[in-house]
PDB file of N, CA and C in Angstrom:
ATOM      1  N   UNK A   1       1.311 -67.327-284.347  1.00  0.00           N
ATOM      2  CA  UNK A   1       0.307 -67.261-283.307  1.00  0.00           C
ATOM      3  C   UNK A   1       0.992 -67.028-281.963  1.00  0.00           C
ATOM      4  N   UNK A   2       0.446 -66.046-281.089  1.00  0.00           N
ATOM      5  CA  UNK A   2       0.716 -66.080-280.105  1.00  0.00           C
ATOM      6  C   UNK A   2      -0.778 -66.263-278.363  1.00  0.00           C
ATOM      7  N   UNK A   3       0.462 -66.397-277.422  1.00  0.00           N
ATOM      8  CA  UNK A   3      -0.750 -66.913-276.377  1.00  0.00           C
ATOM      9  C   UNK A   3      -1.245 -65.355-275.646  1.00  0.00           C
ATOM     10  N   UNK A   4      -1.937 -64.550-276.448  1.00  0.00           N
ATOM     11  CA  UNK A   4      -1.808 -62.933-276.066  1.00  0.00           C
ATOM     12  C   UNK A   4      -2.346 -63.215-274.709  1.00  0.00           C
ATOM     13  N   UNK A   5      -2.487 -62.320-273.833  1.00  0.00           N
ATOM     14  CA  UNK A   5      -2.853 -62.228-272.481  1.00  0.00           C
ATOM     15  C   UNK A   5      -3.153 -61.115-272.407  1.00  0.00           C
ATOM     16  N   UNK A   6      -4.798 -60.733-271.857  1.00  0.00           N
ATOM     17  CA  UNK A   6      -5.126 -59.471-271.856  1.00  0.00           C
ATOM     18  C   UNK A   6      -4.337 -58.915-270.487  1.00  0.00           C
ATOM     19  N   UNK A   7      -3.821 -57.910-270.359  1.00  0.00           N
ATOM     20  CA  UNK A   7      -3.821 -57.135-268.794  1.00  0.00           C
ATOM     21  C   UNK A   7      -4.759 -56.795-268.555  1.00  0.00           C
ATOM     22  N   UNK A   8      -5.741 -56.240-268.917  1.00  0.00           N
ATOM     23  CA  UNK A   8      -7.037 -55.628-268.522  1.00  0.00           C
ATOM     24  C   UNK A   8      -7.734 -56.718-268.168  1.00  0.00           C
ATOM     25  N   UNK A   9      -7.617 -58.135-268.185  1.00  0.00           N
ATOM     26  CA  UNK A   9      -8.280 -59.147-267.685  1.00  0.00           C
ATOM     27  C   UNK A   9      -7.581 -59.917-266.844  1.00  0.00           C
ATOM     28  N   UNK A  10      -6.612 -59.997-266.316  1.00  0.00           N
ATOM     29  CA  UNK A  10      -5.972 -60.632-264.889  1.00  0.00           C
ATOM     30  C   UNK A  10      -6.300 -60.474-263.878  1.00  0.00           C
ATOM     31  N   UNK A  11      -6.853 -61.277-263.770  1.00  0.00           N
ATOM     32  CA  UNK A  11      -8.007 -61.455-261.772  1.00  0.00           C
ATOM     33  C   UNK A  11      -6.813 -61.616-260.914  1.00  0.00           C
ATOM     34  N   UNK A  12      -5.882 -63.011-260.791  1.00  0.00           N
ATOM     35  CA  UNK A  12      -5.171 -63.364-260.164  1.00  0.00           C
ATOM     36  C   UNK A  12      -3.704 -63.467-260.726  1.00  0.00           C
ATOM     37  N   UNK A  13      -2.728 -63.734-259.760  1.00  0.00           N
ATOM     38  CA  UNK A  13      -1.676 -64.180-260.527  1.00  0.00           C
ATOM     39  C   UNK A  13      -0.803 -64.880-259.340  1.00  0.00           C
ATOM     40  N   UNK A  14       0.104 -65.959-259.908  1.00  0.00           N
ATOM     41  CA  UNK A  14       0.472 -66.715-259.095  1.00  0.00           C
ATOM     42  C   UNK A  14       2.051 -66.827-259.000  1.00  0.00           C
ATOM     43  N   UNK A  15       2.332 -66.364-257.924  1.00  0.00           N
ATOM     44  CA  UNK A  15       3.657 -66.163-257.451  1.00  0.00           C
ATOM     45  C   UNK A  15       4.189 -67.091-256.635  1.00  0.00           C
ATOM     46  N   UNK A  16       5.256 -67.948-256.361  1.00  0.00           N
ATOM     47  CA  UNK A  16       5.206 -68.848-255.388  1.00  0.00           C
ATOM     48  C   UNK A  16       4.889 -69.630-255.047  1.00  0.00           C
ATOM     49  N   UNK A  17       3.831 -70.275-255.788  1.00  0.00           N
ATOM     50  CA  UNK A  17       2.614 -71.517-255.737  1.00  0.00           C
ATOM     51  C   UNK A  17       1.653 -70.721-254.903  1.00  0.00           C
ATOM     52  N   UNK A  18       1.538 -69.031-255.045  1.00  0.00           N
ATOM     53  CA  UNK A  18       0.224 -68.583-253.913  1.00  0.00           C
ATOM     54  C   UNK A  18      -0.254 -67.810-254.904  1.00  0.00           C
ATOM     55  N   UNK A  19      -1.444 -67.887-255.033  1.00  0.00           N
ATOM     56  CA  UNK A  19      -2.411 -67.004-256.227  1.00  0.00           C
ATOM     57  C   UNK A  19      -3.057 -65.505-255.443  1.00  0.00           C
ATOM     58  N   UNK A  20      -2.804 -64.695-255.625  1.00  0.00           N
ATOM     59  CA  UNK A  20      -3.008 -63.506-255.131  1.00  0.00           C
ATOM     60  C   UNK A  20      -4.164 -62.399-256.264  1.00  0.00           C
ATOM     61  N   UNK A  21      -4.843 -61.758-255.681  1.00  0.00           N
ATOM     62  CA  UNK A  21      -6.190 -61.838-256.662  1.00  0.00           C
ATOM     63  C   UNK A  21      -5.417 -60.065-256.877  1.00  0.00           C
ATOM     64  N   UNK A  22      -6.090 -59.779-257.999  1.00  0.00           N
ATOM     65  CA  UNK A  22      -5.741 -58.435-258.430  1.00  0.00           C
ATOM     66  C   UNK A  22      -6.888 -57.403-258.337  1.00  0.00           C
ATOM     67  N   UNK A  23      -6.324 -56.563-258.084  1.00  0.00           N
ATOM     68  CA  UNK A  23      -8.147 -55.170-257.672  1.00  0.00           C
ATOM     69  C   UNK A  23      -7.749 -54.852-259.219  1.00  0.00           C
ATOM     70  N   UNK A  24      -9.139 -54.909-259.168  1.00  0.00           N
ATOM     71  CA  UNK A  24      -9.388 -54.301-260.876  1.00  0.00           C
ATOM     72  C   UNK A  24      -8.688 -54.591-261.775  1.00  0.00           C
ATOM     73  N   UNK A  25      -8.492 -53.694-262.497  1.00  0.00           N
ATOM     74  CA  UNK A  25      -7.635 -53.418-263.656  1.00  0.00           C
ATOM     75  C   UNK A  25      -6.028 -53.244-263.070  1.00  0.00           C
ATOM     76  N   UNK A  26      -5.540 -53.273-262.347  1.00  0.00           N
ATOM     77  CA  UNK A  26      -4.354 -52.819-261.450  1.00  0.00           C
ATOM     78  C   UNK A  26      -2.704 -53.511-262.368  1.00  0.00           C
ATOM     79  N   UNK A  27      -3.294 -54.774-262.684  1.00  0.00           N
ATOM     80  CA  UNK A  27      -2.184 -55.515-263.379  1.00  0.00           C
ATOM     81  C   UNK A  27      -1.654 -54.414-264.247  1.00  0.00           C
ATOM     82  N   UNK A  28      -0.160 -54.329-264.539  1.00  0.00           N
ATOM     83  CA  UNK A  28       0.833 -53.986-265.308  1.00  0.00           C
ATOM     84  C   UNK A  28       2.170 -54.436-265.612  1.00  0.00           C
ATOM     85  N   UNK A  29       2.800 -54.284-266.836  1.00  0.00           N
ATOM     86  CA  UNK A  29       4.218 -55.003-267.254  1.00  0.00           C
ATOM     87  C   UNK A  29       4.306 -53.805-267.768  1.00  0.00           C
ATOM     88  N   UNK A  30       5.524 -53.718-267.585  1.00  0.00           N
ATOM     89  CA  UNK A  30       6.925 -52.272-267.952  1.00  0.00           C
ATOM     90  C   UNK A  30       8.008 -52.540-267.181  1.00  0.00           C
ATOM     91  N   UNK A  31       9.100 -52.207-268.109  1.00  0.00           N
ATOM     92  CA  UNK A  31      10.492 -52.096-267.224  1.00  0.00           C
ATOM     93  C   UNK A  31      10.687 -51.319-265.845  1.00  0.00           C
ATOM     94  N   UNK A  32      11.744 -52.035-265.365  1.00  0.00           N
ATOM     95  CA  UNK A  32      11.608 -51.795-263.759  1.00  0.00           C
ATOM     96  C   UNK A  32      12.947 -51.674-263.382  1.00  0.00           C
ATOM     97  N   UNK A  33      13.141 -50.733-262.194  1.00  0.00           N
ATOM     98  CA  UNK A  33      14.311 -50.174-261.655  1.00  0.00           C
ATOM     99  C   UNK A  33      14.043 -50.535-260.092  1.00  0.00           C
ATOM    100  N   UNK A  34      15.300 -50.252-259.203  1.00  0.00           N
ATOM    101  CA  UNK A  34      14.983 -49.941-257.924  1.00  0.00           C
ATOM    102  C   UNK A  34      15.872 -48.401-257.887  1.00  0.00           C
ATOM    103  N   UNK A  35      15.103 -47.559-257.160  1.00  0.00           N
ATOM    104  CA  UNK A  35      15.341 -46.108-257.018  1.00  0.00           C
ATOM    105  C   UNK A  35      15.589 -45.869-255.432  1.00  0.00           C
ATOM    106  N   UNK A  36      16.291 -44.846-254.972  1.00  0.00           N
ATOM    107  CA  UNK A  36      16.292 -44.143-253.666  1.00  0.00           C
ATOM    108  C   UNK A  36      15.432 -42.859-254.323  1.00  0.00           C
ATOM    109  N   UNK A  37      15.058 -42.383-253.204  1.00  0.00           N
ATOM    110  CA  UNK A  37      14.401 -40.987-253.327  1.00  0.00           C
ATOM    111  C   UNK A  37      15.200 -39.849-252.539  1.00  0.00           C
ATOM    112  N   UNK A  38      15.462 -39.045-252.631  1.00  0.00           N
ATOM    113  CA  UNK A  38      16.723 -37.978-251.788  1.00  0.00           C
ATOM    114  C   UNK A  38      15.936 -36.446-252.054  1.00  0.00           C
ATOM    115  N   UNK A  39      14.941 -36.444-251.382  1.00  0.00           N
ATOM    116  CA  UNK A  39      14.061 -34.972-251.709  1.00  0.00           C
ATOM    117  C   UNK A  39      13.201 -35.435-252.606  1.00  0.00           C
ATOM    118  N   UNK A  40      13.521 -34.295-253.942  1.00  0.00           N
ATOM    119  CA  UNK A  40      13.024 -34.828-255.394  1.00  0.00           C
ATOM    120  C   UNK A  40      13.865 -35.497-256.270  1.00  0.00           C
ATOM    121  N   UNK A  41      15.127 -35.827-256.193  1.00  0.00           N
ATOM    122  CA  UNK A  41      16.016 -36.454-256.605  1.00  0.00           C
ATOM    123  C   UNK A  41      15.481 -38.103-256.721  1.00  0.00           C
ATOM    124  N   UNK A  42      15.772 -38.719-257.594  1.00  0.00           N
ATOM    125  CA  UNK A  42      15.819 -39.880-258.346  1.00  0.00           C
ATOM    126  C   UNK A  42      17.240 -40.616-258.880  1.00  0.00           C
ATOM    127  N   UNK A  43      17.562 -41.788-257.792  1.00  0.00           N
ATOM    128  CA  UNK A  43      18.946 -41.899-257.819  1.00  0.00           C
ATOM    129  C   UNK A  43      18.568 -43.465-258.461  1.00  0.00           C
ATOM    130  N   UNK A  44      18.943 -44.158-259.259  1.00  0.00           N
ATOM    131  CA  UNK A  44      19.296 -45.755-259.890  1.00  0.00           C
ATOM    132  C   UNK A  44      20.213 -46.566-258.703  1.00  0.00           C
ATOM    133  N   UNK A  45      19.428 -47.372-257.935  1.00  0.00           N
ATOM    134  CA  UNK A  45      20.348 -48.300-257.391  1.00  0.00           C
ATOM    135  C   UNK A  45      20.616 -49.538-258.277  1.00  0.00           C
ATOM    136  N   UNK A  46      19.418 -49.766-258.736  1.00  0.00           N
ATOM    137  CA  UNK A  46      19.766 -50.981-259.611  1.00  0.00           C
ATOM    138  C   UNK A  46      18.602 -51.216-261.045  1.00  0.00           C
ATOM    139  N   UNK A  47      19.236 -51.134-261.726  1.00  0.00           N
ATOM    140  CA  UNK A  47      18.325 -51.231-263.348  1.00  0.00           C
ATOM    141  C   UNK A  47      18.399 -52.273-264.005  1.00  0.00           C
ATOM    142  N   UNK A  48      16.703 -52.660-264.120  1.00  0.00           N
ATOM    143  CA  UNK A  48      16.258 -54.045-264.479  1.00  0.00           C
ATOM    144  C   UNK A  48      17.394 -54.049-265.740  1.00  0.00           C
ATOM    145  N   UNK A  49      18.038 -55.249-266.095  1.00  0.00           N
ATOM    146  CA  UNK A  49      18.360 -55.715-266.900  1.00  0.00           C
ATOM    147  C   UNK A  49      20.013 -56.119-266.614  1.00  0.00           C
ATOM    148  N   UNK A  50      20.594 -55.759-265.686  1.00  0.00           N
ATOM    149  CA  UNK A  50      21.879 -55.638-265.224  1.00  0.00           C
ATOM    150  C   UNK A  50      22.022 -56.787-264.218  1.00  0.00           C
ATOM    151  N   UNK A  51      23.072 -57.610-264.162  1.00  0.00           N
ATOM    152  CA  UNK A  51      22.968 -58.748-263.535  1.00  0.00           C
ATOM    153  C   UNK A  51      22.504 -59.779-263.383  1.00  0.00           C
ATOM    154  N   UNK A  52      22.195 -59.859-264.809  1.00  0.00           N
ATOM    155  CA  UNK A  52      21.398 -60.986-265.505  1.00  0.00           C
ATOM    156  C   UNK A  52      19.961 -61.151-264.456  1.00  0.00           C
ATOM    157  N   UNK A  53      19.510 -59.861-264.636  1.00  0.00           N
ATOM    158  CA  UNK A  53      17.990 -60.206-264.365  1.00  0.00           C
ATOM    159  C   UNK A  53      16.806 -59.303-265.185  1.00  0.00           C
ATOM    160  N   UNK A  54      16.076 -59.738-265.621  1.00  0.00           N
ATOM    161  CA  UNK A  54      14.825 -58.897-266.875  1.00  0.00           C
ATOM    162  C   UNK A  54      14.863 -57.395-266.489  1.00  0.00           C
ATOM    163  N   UNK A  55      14.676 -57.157-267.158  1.00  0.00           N
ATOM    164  CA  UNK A  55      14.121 -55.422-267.417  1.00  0.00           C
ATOM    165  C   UNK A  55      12.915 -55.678-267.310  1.00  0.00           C
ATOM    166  N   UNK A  56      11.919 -56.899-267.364  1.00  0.00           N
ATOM    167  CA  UNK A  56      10.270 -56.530-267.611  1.00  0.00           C
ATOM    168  C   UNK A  56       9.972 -57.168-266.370  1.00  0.00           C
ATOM    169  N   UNK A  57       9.110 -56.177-265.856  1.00  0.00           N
ATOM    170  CA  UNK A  57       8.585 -56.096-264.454  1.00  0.00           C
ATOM    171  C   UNK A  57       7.439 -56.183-264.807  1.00  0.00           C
ATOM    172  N   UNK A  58       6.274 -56.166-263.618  1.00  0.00           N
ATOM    173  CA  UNK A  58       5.272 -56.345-263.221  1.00  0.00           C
ATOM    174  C   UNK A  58       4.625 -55.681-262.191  1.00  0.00           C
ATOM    175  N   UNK A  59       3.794 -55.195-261.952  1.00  0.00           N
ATOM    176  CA  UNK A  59       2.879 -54.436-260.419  1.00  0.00           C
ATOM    177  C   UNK A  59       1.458 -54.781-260.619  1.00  0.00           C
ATOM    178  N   UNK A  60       0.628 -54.944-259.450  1.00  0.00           N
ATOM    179  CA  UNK A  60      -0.469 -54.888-259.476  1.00  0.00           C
ATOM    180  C   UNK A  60      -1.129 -54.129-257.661  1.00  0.00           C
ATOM    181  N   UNK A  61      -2.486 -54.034-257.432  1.00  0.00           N
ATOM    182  CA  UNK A  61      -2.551 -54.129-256.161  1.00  0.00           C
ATOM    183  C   UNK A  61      -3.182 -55.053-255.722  1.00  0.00           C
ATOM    184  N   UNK A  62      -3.075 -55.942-254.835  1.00  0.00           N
ATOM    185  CA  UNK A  62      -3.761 -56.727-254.600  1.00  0.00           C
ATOM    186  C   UNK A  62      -5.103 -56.503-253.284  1.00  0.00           C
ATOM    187  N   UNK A  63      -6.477 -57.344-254.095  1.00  0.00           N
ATOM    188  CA  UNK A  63      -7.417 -57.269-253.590  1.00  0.00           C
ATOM    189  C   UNK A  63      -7.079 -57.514-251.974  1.00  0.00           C
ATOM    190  N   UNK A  64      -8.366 -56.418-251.107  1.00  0.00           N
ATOM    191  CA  UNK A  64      -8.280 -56.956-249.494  1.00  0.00           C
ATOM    192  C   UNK A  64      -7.509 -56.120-248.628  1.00  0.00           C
ATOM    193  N   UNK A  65      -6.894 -54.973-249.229  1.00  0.00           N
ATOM    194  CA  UNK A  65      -5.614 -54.542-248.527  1.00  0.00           C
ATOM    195  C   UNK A  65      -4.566 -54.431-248.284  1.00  0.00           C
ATOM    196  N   UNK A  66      -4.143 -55.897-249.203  1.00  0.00           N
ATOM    197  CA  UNK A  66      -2.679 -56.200-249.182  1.00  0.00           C
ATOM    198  C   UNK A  66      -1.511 -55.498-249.731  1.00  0.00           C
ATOM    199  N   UNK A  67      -2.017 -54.653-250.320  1.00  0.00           N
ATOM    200  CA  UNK A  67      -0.962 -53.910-250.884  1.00  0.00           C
ATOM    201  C   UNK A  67      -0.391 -53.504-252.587  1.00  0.00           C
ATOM    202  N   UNK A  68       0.391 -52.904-252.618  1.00  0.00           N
ATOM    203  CA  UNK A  68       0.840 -53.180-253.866  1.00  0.00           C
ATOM    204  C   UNK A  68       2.003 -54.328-254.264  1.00  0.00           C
ATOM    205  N   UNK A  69       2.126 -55.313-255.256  1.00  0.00           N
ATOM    206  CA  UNK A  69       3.237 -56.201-255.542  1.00  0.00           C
ATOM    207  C   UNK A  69       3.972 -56.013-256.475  1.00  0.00           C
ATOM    208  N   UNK A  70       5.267 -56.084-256.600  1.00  0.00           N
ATOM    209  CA  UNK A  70       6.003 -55.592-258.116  1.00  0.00           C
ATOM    210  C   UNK A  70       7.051 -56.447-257.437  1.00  0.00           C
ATOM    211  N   UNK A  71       7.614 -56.831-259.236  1.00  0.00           N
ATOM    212  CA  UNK A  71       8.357 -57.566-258.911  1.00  0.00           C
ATOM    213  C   UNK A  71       9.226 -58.357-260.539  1.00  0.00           C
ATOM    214  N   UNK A  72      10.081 -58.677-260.828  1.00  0.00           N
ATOM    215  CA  UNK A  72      10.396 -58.880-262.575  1.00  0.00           C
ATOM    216  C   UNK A  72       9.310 -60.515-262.934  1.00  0.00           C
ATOM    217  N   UNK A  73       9.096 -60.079-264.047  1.00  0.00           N
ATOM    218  CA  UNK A  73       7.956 -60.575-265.075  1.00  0.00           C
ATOM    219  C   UNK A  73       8.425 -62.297-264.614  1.00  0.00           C
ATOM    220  N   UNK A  74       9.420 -62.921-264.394  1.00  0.00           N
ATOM    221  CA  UNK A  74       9.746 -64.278-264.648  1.00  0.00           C
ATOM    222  C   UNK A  74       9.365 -64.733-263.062  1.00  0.00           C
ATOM    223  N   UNK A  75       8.856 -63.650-262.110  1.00  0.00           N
ATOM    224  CA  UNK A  75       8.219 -64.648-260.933  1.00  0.00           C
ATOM    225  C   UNK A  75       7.209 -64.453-260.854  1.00  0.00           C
ATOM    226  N   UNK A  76       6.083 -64.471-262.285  1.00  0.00           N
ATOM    227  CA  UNK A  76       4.984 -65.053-262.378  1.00  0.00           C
ATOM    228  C   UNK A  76       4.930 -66.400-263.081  1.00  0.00           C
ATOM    229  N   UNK A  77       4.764 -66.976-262.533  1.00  0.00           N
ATOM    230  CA  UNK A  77       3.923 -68.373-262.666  1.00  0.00           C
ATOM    231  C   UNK A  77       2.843 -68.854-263.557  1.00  0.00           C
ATOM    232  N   UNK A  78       1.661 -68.251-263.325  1.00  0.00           N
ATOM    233  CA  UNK A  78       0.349 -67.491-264.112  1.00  0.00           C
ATOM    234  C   UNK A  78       0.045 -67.074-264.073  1.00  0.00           C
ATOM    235  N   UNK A  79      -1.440 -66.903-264.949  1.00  0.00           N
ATOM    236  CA  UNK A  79      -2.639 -65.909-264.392  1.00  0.00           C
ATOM    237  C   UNK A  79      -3.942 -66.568-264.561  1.00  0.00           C
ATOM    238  N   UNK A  80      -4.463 -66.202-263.998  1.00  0.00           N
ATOM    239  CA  UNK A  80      -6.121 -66.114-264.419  1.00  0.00           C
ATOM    240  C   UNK A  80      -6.580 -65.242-265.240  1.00  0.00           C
ATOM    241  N   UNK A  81      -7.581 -65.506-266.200  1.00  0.00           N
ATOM    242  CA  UNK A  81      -7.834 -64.254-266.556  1.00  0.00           C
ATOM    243  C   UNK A  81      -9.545 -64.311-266.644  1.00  0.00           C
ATOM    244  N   UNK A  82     -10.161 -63.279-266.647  1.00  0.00           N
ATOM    245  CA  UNK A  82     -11.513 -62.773-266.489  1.00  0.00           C
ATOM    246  C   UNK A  82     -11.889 -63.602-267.989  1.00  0.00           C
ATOM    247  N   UNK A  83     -13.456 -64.406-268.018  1.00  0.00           N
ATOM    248  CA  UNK A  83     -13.550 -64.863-269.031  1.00  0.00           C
ATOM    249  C   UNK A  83     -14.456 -63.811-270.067  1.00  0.00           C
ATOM    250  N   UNK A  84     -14.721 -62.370-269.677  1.00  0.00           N
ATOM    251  CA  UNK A  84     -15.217 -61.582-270.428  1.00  0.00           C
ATOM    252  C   UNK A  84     -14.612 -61.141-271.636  1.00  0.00           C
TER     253      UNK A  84
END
């Protein structure tokens, strides 16, 4: 058995002890890099999994304006999830 967690149902999620609400459907997990951009060029500054930190990331946008958040999977805390 596992504790599945829909993505398509994450309202909020809590980073920091601060719960930040999610627009829509926006939540996602996939591996994660940090990139420079140089034109169209795509350069690796640093690739999730190197330096003892996850490869599995996270993004969402958050409701209100705030923006988009990304960030590796282990500085979530929780979630909420939609009871539909």
């Amino acid at each position: 058995m596992s504790l599945a967690i829909d993505t398509d149902k994450v309202t909020h999620v809590l980073i920091e002890g601060n719960w930040h609400k999610v627009e829509g459907q926006s939540f996602d997990i996939d591996a994660y890099e940090f990139v420079e951009m140089h034109g169209s060029e795509r350069f690796v500054v640093h690739g999730g999994g190197h330096g003892g930190i996850t490869s599995s990331g996270f993004r969402f946008i958050e409701s209100g304006g705030g923006g988009e958040i990304v960030g590796p999977l282990s500085a979530i805390q929780a979630v909420r999830l939609n009871k539909r």
